[in-house]
C-alpha atoms as a PDB file:
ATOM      1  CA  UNK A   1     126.287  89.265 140.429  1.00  0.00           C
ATOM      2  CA  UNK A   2     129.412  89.528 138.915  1.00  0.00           C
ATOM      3  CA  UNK A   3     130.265  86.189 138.459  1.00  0.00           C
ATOM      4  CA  UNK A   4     126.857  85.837 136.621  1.00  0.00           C
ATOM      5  CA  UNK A   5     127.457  88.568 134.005  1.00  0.00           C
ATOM      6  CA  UNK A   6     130.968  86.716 133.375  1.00  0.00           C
ATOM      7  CA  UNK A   7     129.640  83.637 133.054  1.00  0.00           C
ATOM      8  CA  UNK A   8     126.615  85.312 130.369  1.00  0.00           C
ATOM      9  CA  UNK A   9     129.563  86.789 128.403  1.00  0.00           C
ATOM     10  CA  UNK A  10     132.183  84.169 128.270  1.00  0.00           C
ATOM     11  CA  UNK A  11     129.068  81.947 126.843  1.00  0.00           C
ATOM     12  CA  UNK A  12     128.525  84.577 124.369  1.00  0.00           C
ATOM     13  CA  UNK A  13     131.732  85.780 123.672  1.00  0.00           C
ATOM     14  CA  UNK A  14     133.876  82.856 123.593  1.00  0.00           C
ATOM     15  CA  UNK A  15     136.670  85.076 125.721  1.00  0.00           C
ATOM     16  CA  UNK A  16     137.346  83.449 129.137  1.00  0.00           C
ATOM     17  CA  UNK A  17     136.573  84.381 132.776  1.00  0.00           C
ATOM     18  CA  UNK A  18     140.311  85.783 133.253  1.00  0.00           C
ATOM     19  CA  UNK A  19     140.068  87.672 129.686  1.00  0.00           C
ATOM     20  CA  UNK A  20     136.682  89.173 130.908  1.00  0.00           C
ATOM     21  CA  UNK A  21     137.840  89.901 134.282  1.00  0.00           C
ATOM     22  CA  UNK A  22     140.763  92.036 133.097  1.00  0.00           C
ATOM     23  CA  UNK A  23     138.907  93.627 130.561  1.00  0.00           C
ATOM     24  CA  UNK A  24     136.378  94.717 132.989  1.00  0.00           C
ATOM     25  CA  UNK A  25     138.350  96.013 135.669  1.00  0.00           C
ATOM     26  CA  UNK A  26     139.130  99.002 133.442  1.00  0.00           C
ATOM     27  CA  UNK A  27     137.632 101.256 131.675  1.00  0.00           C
ATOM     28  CA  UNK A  28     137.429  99.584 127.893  1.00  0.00           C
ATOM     29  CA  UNK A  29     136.417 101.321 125.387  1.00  0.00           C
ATOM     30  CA  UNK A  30     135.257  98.903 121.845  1.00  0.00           C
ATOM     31  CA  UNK A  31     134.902 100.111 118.295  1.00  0.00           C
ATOM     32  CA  UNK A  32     132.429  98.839 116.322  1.00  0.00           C
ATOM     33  CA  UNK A  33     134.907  96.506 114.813  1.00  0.00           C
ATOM     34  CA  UNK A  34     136.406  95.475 117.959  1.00  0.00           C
ATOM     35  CA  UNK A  35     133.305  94.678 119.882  1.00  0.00           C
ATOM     36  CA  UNK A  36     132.231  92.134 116.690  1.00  0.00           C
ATOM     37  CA  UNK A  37     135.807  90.830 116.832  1.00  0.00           C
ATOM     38  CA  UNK A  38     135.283  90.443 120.626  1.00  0.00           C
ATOM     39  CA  UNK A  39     132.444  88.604 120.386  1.00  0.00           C
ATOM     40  CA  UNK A  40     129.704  91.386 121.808  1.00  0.00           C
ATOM     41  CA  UNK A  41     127.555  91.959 118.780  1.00  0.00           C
ATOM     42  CA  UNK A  42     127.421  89.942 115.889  1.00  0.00           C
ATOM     43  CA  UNK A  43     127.670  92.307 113.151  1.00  0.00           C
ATOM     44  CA  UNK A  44     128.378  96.044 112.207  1.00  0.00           C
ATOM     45  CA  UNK A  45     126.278  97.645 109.429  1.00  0.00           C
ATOM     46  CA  UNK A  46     128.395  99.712 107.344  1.00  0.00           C
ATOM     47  CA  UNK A  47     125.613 102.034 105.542  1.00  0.00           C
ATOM     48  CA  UNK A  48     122.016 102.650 106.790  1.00  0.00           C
END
């Protein structure tokens, strides 16, 4: 299952396996700006 998820993410993401892996063996916590700059969502909205 895991290998799965990391393959979904490094598709998405553009990070690779080993980036992934290492990332997600700990606890990582993203800001808004550093899950866009990761690759995990494709844009923060600033105002609502």
């Amino acid at each position: 299952m895991r290998a799965d998820i990391e393959d979904v993410l490094t598709r998405h993401t553009a990070q690779t396996a080993e980036t992934l892996r290492a990332d997600t063996d700990h606890d990582r916590v993203f800001t808004a700006a550093s899950a866009r700059d990761y690759g995990l969502v494709d844009q923060v909205i600033e105002r609502r």
